[in-house]
N, C-alpha and C. Protein backbone atom coordinates (compact mmCIF):
# COMPACT_ATOMS: atom_id res chain seq x y z
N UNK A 1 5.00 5.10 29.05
CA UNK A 1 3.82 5.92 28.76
C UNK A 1 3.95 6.51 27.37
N UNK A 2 3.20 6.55 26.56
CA UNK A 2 2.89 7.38 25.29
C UNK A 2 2.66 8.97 25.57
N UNK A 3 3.09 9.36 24.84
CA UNK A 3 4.12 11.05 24.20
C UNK A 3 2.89 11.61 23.43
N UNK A 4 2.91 12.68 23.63
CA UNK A 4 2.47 13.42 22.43
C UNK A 4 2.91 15.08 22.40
N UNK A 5 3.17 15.30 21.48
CA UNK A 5 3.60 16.94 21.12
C UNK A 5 2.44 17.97 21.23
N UNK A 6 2.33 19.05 22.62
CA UNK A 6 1.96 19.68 22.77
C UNK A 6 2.48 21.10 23.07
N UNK A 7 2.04 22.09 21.85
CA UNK A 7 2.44 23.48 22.45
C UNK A 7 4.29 22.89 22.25
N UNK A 8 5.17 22.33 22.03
CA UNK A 8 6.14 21.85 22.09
C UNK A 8 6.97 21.37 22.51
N UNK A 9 5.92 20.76 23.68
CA UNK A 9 6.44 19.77 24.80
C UNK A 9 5.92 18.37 24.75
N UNK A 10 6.45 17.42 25.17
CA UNK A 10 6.23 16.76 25.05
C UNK A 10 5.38 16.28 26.17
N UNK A 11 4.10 15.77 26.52
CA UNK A 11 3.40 15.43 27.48
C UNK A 11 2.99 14.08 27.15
N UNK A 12 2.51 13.49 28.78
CA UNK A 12 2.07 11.80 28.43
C UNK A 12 0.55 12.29 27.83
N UNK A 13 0.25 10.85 27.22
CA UNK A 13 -1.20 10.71 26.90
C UNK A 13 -2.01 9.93 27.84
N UNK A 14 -3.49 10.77 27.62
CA UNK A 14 -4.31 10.14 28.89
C UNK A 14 -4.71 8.71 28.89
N UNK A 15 -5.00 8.24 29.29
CA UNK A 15 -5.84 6.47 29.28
C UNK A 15 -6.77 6.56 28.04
N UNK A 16 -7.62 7.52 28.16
CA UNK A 16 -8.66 7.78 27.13
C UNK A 16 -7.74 8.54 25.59
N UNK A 17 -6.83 8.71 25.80
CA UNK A 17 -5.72 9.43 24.83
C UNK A 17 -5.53 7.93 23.69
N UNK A 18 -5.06 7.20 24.52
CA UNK A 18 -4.31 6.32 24.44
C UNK A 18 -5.89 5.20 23.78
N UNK A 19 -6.20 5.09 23.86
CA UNK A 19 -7.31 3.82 23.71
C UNK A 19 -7.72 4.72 22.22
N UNK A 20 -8.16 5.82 22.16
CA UNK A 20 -8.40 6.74 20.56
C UNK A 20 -7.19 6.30 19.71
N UNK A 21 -6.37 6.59 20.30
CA UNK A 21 -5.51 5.69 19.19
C UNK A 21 -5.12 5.12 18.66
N UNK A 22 -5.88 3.76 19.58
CA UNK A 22 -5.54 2.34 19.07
C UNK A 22 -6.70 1.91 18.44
N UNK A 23 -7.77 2.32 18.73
CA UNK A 23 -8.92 2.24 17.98
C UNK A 23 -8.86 2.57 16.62
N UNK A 24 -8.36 4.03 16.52
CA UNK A 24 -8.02 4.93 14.76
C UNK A 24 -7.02 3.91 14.14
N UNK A 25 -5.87 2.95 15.11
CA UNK A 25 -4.61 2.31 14.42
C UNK A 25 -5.55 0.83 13.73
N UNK A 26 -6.63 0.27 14.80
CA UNK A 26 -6.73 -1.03 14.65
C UNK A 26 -8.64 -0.75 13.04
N UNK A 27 -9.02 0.60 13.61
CA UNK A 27 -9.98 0.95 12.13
C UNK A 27 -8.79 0.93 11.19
N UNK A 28 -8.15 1.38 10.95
CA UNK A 28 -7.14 1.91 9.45
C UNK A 28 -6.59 0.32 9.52
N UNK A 29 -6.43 -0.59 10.10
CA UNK A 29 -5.41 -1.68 9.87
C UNK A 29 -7.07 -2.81 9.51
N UNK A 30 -8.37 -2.03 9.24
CA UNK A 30 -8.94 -3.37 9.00
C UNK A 30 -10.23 -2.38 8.34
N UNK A 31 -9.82 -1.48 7.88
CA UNK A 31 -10.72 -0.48 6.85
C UNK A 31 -10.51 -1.34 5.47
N UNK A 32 -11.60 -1.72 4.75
CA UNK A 32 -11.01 -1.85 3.09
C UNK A 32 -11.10 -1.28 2.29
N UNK A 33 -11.50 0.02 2.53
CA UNK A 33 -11.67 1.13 1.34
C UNK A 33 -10.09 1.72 2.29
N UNK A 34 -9.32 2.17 2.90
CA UNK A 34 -8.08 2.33 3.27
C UNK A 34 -6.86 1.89 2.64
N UNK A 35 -7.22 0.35 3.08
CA UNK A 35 -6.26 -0.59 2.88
C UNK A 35 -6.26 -0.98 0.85
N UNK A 36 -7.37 -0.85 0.00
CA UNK A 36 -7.19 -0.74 -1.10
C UNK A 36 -6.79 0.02 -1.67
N UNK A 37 -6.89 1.53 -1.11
CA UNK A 37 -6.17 2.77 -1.77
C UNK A 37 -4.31 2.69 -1.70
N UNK A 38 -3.93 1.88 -0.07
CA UNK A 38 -2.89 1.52 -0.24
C UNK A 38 -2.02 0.49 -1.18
N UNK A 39 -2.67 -0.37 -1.34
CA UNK A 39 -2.71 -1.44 -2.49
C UNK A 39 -2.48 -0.71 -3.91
N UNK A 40 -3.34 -0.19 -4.23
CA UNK A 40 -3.61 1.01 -5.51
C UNK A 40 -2.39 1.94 -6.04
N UNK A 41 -1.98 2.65 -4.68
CA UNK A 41 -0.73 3.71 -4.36
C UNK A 41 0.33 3.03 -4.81
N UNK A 42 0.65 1.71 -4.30
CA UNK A 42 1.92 0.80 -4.26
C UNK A 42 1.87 0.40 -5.71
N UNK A 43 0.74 -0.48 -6.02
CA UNK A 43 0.89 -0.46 -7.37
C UNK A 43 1.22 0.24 -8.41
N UNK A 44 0.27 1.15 -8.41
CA UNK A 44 0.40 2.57 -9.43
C UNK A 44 2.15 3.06 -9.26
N UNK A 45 2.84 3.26 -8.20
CA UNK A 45 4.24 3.38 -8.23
C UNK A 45 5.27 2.63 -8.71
N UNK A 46 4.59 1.26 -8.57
CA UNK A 46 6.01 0.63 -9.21
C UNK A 46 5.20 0.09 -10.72
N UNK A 47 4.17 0.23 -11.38
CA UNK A 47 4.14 0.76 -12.82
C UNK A 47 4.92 2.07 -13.38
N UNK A 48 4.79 2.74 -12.06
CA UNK A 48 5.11 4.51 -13.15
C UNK A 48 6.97 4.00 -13.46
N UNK A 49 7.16 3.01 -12.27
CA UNK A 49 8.51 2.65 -12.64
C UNK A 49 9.23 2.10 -13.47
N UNK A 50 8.21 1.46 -14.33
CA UNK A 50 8.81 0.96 -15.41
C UNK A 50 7.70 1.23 -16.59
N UNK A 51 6.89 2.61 -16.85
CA UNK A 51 6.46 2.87 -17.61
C UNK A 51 7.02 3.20 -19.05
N UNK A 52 8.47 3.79 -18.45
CA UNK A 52 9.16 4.11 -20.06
C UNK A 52 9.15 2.96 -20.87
N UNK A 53 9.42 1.77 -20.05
CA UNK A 53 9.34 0.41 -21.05
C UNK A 53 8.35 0.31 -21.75
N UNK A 54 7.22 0.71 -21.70
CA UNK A 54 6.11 0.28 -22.44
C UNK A 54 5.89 1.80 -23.76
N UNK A 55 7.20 2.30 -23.80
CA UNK A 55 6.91 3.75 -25.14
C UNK A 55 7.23 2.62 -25.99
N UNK A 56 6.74 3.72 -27.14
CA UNK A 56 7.03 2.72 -28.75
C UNK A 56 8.37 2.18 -28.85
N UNK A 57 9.14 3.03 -28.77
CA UNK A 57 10.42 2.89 -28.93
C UNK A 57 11.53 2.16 -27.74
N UNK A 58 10.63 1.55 -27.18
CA UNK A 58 11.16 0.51 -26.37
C UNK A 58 10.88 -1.12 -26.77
N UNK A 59 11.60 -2.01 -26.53
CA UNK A 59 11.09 -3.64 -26.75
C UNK A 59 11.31 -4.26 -25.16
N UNK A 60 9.86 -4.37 -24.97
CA UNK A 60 9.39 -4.89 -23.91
C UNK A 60 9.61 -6.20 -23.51
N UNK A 61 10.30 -7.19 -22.40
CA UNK A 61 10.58 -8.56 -22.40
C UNK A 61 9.16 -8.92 -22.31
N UNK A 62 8.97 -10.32 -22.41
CA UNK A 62 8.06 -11.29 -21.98
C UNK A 62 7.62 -11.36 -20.82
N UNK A 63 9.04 -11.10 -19.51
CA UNK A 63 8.63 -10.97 -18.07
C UNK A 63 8.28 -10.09 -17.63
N UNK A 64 8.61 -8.76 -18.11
CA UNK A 64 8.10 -7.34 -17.83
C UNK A 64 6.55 -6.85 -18.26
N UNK A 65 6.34 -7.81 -19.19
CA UNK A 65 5.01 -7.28 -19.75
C UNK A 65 4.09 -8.29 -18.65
N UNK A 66 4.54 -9.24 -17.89
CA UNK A 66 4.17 -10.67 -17.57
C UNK A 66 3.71 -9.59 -16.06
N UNK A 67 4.96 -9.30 -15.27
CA UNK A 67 4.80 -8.33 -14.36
C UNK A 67 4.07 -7.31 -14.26
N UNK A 68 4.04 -6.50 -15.39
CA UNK A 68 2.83 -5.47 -15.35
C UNK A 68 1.53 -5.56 -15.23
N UNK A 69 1.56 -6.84 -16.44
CA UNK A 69 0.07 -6.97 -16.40
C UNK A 69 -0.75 -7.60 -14.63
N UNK A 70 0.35 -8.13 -13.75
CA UNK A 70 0.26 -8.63 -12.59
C UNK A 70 -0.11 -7.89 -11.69
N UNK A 71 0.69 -6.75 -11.67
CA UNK A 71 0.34 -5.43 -10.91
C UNK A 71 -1.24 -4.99 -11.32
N UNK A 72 -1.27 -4.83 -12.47
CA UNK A 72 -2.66 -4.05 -13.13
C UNK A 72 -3.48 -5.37 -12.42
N UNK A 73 -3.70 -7.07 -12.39
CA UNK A 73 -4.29 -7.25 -11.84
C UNK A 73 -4.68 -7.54 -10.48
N UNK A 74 -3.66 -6.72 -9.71
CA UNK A 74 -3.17 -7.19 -8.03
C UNK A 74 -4.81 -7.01 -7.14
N UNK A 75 -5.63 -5.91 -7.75
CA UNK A 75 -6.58 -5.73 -7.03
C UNK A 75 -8.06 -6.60 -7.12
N UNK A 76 -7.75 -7.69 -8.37
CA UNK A 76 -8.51 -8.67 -8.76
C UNK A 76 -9.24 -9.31 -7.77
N UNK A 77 -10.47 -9.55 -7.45
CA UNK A 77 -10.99 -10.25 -6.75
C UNK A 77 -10.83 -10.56 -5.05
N UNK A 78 -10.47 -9.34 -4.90
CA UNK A 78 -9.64 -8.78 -3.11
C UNK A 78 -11.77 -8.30 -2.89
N UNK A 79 -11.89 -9.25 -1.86
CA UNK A 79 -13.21 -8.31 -1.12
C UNK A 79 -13.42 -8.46 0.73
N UNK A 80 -12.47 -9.31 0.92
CA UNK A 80 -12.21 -9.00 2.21
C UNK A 80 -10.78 -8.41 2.70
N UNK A 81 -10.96 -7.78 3.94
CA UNK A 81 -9.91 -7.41 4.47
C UNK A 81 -8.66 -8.87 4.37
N UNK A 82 -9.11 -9.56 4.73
CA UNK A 82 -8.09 -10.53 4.93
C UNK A 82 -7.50 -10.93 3.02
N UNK A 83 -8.43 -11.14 2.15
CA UNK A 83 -7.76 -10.71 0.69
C UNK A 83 -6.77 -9.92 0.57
N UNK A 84 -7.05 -8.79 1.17
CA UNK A 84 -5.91 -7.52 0.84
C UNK A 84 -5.04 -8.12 1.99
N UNK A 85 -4.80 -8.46 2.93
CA UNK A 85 -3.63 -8.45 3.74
C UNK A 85 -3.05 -9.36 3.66
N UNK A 86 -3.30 -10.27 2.52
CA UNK A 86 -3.08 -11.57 2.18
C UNK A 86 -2.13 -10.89 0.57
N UNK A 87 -2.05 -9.96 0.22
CA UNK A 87 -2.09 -9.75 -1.45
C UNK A 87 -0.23 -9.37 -1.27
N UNK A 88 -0.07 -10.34 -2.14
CA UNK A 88 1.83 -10.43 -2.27
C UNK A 88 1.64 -9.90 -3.99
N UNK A 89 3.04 -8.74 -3.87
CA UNK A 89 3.49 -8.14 -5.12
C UNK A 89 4.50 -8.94 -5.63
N UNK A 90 4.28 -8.98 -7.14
CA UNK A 90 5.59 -9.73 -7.82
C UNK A 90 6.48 -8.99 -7.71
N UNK A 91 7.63 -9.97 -8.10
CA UNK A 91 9.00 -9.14 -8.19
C UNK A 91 8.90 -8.53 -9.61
N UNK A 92 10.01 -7.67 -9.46
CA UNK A 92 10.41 -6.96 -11.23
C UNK A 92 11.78 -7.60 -11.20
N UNK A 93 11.33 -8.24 -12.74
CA UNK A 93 12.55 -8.78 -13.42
C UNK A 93 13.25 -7.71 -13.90
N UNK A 94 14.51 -8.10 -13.97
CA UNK A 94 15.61 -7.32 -14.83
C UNK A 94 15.28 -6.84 -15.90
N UNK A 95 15.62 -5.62 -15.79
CA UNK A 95 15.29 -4.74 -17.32
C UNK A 95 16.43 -5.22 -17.94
């Protein structure tokens, strides 16, 4: 049976408990304004990760600039759900 934290106990969830939640799990797993912000988030993080590479005073490889620009276009032409759940991140090459 499924749990939920009440008052600080733990109690089962009702039939009708239980079906709200899979409904909210299976909307969010096939939302595309959701599922792009996640896309977006992931991206935007592993740029900020190798943003210092791109100051002046850095020399940027060929593959790193190759990678970035990959990320910046990860959200390219995604308009169905199945686009986005389909969308594979490159690797990062060696700094």
């Amino acid at each position: 049976m499924t749990k939920k934290l009440e008052n600080g106990i733990y109690v089962d969830m009702t039939a009708e408990e239980i079906a709200d939640l899979e409904n909210l799990k299976n909307y969010h797993h096939n939302n595309m304004d959701i599922l792009m912000i996640e896309i977006r988030t992931k991206r935007n993080r592993l740029l900020s990760q190798t943003d210092y590479l791109a100051l002046s005073d850095q020399t940027m490889s060929a593959e790193m600039t190759a990678y970035r620009q990959a990320l910046r276009d990860i959200t390219n032409g995604l308009t169905t759900v199945a686009d986005v759940k389909a969308v594979v991140f490159p690797e990062k090459p060696e700094v």
